[in-house]
PDB file of N, CA and C in Angstrom:
ATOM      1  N   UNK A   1     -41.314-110.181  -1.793  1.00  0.00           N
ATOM      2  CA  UNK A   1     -42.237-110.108  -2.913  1.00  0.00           C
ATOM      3  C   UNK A   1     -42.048-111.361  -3.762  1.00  0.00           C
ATOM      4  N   UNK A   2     -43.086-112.026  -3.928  1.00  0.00           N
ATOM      5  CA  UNK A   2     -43.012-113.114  -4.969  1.00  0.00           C
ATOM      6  C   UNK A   2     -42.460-112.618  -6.442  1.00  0.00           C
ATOM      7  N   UNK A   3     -42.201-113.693  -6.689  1.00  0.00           N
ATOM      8  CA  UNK A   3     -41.936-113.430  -8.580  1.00  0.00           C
ATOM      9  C   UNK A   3     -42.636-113.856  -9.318  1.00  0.00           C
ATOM     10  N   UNK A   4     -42.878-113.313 -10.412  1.00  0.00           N
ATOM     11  CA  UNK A   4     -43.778-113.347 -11.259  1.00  0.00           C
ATOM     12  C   UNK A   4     -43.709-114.293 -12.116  1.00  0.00           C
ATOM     13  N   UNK A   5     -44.759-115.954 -12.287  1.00  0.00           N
ATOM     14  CA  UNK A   5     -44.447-116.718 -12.969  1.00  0.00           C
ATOM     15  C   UNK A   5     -44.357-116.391 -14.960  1.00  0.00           C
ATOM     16  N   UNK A   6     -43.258-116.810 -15.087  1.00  0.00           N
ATOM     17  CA  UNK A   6     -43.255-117.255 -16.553  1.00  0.00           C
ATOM     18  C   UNK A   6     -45.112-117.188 -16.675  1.00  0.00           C
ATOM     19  N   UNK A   7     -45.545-116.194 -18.300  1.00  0.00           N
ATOM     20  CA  UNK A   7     -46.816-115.678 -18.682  1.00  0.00           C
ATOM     21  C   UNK A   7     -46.534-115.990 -20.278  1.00  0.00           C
ATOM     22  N   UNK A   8     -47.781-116.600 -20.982  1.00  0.00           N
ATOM     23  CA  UNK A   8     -47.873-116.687 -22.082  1.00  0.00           C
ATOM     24  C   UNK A   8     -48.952-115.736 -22.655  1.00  0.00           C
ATOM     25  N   UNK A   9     -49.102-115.446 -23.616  1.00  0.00           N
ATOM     26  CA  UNK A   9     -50.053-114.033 -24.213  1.00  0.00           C
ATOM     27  C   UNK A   9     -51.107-114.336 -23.663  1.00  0.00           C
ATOM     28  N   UNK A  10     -51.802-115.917 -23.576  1.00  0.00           N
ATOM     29  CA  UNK A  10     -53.635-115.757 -23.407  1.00  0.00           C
ATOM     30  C   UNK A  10     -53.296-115.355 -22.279  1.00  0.00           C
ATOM     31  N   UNK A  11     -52.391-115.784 -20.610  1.00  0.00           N
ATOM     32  CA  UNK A  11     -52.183-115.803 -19.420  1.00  0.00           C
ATOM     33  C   UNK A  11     -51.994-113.870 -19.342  1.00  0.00           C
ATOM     34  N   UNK A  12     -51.369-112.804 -19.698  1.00  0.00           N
ATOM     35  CA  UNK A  12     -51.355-111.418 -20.127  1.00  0.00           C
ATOM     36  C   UNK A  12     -52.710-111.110 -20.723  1.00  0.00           C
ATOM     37  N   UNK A  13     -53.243-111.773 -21.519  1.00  0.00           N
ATOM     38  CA  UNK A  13     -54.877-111.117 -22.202  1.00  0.00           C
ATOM     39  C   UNK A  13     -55.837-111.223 -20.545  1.00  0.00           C
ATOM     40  N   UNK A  14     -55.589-112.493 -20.573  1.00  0.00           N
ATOM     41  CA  UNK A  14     -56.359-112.606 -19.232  1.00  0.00           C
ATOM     42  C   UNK A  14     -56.654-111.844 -17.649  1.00  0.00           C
ATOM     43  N   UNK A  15     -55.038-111.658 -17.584  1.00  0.00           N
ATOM     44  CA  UNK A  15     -54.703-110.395 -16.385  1.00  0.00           C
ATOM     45  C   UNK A  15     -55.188-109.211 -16.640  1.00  0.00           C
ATOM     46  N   UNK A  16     -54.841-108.613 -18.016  1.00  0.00           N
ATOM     47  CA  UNK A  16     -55.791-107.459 -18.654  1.00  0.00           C
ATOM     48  C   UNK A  16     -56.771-107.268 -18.810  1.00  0.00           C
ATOM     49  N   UNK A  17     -57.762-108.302 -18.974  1.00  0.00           N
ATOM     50  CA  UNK A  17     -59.439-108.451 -19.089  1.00  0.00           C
ATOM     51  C   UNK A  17     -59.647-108.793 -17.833  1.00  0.00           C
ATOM     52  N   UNK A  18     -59.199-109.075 -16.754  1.00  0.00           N
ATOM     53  CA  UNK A  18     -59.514-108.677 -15.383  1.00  0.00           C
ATOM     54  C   UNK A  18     -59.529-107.444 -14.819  1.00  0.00           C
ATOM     55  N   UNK A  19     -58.487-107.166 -15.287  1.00  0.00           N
ATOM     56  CA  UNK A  19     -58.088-105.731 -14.833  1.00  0.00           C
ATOM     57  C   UNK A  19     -59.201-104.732 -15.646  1.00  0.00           C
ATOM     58  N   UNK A  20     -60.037-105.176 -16.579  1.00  0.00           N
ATOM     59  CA  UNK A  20     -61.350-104.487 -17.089  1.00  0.00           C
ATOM     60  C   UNK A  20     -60.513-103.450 -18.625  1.00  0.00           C
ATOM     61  N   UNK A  21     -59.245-104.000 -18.825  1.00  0.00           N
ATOM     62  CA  UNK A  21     -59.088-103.573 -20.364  1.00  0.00           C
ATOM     63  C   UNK A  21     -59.227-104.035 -21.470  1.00  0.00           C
ATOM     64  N   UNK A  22     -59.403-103.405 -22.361  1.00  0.00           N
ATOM     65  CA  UNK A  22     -60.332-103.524 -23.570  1.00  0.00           C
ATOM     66  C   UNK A  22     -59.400-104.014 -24.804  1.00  0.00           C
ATOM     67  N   UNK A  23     -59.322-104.876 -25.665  1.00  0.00           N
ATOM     68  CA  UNK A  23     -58.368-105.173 -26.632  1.00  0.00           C
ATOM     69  C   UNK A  23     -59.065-103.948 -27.807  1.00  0.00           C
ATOM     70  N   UNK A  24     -57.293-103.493 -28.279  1.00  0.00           N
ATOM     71  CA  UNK A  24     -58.164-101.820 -29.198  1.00  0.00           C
ATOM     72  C   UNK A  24     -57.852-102.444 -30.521  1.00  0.00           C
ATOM     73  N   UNK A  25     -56.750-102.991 -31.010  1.00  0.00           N
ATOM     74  CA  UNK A  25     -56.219-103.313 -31.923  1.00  0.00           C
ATOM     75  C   UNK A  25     -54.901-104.447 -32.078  1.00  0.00           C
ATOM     76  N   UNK A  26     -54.888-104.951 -33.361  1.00  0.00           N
ATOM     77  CA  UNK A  26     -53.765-106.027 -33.657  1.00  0.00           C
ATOM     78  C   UNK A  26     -53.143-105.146 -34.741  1.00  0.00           C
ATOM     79  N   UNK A  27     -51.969-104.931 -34.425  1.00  0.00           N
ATOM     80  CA  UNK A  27     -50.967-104.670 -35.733  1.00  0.00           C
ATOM     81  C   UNK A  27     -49.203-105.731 -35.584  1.00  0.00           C
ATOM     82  N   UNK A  28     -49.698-106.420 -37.095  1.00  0.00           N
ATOM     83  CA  UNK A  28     -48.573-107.257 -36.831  1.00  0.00           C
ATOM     84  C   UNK A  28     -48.611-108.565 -35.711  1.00  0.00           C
ATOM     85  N   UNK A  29     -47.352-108.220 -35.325  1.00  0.00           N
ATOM     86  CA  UNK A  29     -47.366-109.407 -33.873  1.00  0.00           C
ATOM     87  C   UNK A  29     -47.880-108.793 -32.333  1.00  0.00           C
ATOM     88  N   UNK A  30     -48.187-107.204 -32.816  1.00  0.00           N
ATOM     89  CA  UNK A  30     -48.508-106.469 -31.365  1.00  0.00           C
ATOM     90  C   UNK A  30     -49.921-106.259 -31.109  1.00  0.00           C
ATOM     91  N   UNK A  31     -50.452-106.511 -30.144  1.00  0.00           N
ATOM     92  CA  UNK A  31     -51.690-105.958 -29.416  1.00  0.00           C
ATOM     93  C   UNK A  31     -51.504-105.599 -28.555  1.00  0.00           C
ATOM     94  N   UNK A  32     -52.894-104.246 -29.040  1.00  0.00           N
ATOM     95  CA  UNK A  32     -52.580-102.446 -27.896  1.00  0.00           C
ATOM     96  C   UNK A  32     -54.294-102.822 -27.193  1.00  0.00           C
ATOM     97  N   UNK A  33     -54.028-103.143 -25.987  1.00  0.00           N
ATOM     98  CA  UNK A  33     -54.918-103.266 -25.096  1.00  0.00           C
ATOM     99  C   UNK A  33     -55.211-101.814 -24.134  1.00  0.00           C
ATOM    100  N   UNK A  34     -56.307-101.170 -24.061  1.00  0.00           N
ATOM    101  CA  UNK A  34     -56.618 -99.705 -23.513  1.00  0.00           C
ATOM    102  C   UNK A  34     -57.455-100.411 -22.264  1.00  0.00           C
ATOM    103  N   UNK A  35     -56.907 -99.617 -21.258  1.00  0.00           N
ATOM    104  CA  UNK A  35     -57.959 -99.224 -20.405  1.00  0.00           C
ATOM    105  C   UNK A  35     -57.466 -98.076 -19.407  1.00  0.00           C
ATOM    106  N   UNK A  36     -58.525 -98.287 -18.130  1.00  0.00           N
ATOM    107  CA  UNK A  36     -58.508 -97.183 -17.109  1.00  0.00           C
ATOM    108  C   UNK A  36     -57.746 -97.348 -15.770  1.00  0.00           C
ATOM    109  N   UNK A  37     -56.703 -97.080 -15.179  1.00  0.00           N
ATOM    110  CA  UNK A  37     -56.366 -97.279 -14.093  1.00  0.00           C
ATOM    111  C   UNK A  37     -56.110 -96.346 -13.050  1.00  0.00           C
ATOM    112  N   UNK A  38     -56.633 -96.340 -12.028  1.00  0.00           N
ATOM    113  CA  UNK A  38     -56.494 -95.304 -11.156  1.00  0.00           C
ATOM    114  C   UNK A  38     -57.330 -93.553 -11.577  1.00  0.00           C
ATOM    115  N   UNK A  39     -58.137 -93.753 -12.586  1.00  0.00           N
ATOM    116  CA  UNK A  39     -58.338 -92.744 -13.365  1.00  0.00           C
ATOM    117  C   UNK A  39     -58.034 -92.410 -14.680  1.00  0.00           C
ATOM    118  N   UNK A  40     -56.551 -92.592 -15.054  1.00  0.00           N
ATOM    119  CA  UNK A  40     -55.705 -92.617 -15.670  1.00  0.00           C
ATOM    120  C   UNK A  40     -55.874 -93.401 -17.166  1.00  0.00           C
ATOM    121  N   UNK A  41     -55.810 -92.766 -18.665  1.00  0.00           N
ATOM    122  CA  UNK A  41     -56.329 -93.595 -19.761  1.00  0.00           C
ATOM    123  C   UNK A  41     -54.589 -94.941 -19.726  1.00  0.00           C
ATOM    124  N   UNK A  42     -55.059 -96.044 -19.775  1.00  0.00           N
ATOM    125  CA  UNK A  42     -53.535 -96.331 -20.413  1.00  0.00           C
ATOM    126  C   UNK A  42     -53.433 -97.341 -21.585  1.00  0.00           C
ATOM    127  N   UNK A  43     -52.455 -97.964 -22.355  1.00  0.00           N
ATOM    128  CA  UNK A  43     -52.631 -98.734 -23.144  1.00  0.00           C
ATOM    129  C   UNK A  43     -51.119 -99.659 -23.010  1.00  0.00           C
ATOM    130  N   UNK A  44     -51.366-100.762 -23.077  1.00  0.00           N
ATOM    131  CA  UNK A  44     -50.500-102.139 -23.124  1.00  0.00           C
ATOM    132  C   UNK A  44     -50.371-102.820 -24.433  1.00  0.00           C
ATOM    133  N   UNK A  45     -49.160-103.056 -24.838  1.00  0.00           N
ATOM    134  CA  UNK A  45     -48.482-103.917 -25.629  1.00  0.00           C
ATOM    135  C   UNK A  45     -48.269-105.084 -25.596  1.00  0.00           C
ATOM    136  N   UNK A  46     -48.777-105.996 -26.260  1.00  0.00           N
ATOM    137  CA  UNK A  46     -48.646-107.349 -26.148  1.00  0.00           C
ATOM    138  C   UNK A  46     -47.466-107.228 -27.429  1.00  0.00           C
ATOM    139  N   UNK A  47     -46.264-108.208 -27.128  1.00  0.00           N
ATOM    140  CA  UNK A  47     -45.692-108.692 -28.268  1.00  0.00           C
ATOM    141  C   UNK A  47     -45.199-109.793 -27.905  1.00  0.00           C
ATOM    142  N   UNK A  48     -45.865-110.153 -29.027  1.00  0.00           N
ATOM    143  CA  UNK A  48     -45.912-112.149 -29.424  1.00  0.00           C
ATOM    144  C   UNK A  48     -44.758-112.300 -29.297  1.00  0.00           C
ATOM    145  N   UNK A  49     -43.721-111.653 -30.121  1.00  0.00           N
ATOM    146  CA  UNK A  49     -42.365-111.922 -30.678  1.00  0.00           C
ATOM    147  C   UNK A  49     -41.550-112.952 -29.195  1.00  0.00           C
ATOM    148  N   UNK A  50     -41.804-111.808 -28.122  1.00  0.00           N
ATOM    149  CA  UNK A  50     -41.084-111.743 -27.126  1.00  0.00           C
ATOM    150  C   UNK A  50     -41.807-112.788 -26.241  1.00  0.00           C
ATOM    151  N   UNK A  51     -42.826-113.298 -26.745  1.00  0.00           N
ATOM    152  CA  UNK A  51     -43.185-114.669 -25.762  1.00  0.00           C
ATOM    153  C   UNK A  51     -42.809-115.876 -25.130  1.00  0.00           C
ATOM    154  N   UNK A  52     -42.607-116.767 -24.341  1.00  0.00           N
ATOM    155  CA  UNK A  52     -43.531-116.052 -23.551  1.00  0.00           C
ATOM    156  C   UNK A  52     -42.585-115.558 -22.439  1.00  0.00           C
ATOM    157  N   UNK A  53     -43.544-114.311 -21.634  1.00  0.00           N
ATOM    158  CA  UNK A  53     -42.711-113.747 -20.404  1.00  0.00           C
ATOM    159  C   UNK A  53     -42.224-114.145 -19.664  1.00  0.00           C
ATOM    160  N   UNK A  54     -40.741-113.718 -19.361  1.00  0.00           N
ATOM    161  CA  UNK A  54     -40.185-114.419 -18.049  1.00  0.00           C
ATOM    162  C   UNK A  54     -39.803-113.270 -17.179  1.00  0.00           C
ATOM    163  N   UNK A  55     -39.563-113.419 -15.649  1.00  0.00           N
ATOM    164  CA  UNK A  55     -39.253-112.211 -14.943  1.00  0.00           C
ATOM    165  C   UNK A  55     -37.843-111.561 -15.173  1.00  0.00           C
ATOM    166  N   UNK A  56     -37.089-112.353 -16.358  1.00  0.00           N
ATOM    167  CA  UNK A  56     -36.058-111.742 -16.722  1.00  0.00           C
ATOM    168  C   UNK A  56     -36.470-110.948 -17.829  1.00  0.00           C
ATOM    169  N   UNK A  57     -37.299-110.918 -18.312  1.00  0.00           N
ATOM    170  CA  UNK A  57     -37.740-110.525 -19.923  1.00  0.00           C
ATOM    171  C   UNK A  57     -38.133-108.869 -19.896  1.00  0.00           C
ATOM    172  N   UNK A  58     -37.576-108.179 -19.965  1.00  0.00           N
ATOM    173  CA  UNK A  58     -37.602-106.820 -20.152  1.00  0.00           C
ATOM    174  C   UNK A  58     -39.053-106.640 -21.213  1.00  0.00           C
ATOM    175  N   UNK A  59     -39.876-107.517 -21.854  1.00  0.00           N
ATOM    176  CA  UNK A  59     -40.950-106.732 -22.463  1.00  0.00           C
ATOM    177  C   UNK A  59     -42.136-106.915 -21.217  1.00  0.00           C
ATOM    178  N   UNK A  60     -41.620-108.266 -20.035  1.00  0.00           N
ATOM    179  CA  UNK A  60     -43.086-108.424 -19.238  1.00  0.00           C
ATOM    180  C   UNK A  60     -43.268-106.704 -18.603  1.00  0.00           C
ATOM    181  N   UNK A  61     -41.697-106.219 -17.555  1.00  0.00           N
ATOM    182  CA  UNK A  61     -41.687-104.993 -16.710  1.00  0.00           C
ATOM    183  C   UNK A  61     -41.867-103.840 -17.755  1.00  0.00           C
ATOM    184  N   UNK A  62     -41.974-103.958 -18.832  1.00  0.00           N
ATOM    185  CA  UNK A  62     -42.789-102.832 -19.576  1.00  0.00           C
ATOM    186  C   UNK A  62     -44.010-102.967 -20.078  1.00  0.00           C
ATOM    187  N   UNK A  63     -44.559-104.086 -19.933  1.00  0.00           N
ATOM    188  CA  UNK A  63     -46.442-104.070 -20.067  1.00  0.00           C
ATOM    189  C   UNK A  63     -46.567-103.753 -18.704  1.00  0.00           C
ATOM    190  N   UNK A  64     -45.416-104.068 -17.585  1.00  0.00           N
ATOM    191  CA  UNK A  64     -46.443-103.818 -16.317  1.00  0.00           C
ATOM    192  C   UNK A  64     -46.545-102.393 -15.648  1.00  0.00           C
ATOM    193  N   UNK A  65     -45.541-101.408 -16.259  1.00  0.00           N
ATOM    194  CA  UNK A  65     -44.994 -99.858 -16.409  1.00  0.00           C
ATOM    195  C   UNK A  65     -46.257 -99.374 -17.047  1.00  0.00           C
ATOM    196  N   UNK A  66     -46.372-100.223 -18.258  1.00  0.00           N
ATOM    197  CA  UNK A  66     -47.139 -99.453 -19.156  1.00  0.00           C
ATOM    198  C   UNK A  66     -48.811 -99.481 -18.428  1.00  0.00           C
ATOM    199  N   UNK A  67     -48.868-100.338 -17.592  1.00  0.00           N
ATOM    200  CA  UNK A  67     -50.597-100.768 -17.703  1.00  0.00           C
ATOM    201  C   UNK A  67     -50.545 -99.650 -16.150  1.00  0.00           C
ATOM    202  N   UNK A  68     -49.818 -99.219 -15.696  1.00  0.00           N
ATOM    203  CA  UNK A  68     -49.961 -98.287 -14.717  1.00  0.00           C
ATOM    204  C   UNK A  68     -50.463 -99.338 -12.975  1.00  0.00           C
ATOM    205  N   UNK A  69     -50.213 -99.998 -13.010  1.00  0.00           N
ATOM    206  CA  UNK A  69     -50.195-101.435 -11.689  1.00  0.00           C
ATOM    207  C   UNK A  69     -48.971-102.138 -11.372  1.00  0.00           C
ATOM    208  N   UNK A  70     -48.661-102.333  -9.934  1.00  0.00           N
ATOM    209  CA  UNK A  70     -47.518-102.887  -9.652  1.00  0.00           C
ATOM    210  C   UNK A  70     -47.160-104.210  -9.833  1.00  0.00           C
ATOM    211  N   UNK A  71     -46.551-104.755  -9.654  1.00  0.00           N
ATOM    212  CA  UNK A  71     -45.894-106.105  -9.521  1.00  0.00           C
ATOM    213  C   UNK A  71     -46.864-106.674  -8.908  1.00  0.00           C
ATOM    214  N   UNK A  72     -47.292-106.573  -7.114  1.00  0.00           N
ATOM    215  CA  UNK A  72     -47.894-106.828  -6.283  1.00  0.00           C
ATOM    216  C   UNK A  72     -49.834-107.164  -7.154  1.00  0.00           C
ATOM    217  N   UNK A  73     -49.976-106.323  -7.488  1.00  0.00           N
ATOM    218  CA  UNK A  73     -50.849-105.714  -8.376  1.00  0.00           C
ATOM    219  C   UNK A  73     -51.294-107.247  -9.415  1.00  0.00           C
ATOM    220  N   UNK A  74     -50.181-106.973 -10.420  1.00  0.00           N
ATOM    221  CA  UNK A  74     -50.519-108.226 -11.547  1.00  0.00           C
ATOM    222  C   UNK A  74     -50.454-109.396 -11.008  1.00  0.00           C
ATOM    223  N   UNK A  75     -50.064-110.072  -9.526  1.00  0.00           N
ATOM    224  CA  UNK A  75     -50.264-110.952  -9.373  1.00  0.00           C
ATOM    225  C   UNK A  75     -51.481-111.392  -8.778  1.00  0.00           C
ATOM    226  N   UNK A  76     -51.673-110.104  -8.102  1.00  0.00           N
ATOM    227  CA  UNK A  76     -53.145-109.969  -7.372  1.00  0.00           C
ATOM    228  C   UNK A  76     -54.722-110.386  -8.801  1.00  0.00           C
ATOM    229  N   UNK A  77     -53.861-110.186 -10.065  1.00  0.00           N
ATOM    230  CA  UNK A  77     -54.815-110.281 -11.223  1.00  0.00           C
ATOM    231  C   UNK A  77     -54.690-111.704 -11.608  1.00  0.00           C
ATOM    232  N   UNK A  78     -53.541-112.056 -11.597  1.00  0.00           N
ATOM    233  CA  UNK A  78     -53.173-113.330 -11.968  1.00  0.00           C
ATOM    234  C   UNK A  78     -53.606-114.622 -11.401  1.00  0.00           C
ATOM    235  N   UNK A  79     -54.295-114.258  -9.720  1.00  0.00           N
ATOM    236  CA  UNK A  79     -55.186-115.005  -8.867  1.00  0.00           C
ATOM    237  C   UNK A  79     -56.576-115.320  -9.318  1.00  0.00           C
ATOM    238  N   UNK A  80     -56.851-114.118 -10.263  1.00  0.00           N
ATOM    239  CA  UNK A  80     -58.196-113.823 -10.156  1.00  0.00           C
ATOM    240  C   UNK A  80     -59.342-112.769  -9.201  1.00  0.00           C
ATOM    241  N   UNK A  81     -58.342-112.128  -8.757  1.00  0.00           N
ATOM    242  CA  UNK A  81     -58.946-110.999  -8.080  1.00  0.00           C
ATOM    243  C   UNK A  81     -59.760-109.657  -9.053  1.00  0.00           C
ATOM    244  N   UNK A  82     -60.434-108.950  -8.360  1.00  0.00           N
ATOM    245  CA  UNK A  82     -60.558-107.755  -8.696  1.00  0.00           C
ATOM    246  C   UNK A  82     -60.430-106.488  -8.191  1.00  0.00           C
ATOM    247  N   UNK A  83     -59.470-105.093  -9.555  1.00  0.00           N
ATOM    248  CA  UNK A  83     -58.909-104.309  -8.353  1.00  0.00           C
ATOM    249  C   UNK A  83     -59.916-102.995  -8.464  1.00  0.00           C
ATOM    250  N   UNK A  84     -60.321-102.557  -6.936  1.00  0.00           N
ATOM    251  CA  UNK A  84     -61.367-101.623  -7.355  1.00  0.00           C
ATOM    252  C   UNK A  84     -60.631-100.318  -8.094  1.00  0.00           C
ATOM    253  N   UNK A  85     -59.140-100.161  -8.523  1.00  0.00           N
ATOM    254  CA  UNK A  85     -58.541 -99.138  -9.054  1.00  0.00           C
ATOM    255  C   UNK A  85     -58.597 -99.347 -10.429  1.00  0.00           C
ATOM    256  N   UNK A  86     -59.480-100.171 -10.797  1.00  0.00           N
ATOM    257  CA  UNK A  86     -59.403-100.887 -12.338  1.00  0.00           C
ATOM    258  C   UNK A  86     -60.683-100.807 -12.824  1.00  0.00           C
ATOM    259  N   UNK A  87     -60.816 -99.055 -13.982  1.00  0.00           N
ATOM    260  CA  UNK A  87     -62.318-100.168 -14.719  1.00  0.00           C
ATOM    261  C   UNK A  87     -62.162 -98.530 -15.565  1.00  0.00           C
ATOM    262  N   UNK A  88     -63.658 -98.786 -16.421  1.00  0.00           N
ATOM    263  CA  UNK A  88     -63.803 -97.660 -17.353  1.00  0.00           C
ATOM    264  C   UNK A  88     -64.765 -96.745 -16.506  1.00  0.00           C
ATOM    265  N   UNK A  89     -64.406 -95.291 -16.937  1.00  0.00           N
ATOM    266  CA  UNK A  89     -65.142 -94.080 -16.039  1.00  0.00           C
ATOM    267  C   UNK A  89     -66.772 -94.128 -16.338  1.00  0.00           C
ATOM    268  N   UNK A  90     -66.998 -93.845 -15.429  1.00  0.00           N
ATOM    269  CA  UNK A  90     -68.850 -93.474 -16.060  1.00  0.00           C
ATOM    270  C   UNK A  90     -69.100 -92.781 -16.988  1.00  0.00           C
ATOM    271  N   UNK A  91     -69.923 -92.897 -18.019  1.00  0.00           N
ATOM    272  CA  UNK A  91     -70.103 -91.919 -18.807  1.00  0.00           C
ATOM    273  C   UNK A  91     -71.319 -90.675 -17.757  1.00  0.00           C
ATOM    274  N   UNK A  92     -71.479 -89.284 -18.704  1.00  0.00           N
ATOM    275  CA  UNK A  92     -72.430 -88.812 -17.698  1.00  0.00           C
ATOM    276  C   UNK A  92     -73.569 -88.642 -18.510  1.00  0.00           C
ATOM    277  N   UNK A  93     -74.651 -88.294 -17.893  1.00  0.00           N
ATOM    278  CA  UNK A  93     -75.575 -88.486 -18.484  1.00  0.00           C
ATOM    279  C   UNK A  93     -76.016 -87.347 -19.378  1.00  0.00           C
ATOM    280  N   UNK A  94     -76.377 -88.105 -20.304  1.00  0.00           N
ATOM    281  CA  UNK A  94     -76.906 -86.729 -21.119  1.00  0.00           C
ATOM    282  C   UNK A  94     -78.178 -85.562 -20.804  1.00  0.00           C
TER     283      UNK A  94
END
């Protein structure tokens, strides 16, 4: 398995807005990014503080816990791919 290059916040906003999640809010130095994975509601933590990510950095393997996608996964985002396990549910119709 490759390793995950050193990530700076826009390089994390970016993987996340691929991945089709939504920025919900800024509090402080943190942004809570929501979206859908696998079905599943989830939400990601950006913290500035801890920038930028390294594969030693215990806050990257908890945005990547948190966003519900593997390792394999965020790099597959980090290419520029798209994952069909990634997006917001349909609404139904009224």
């Amino acid at each position: 398995m490759a390793r995950l290059p050193t990530l700076s916040v826009g390089d994390v906003r970016r993987l996340l807005t691929n991945a089709e999640f939504r920025h919900k809010r800024t509090e402080s130095s943190h942004e809570h990014w929501e979206g859908y994975v696998r079905g599943r509601r989830r939400m990601v933590t950006i913290d500035h503080n801890d920038a930028p990510f390294t594969s030693r950095n215990r806050t990257l393997y908890s945005m990547i816990r948190q966003s519900g996608l593997s390792k394999a996964e965020w790099l597959r985002l980090l290419n520029g791919e798209q994952l069909p396990i990634c997006g917001w549910p349909e609404k139904e119709p009224s």
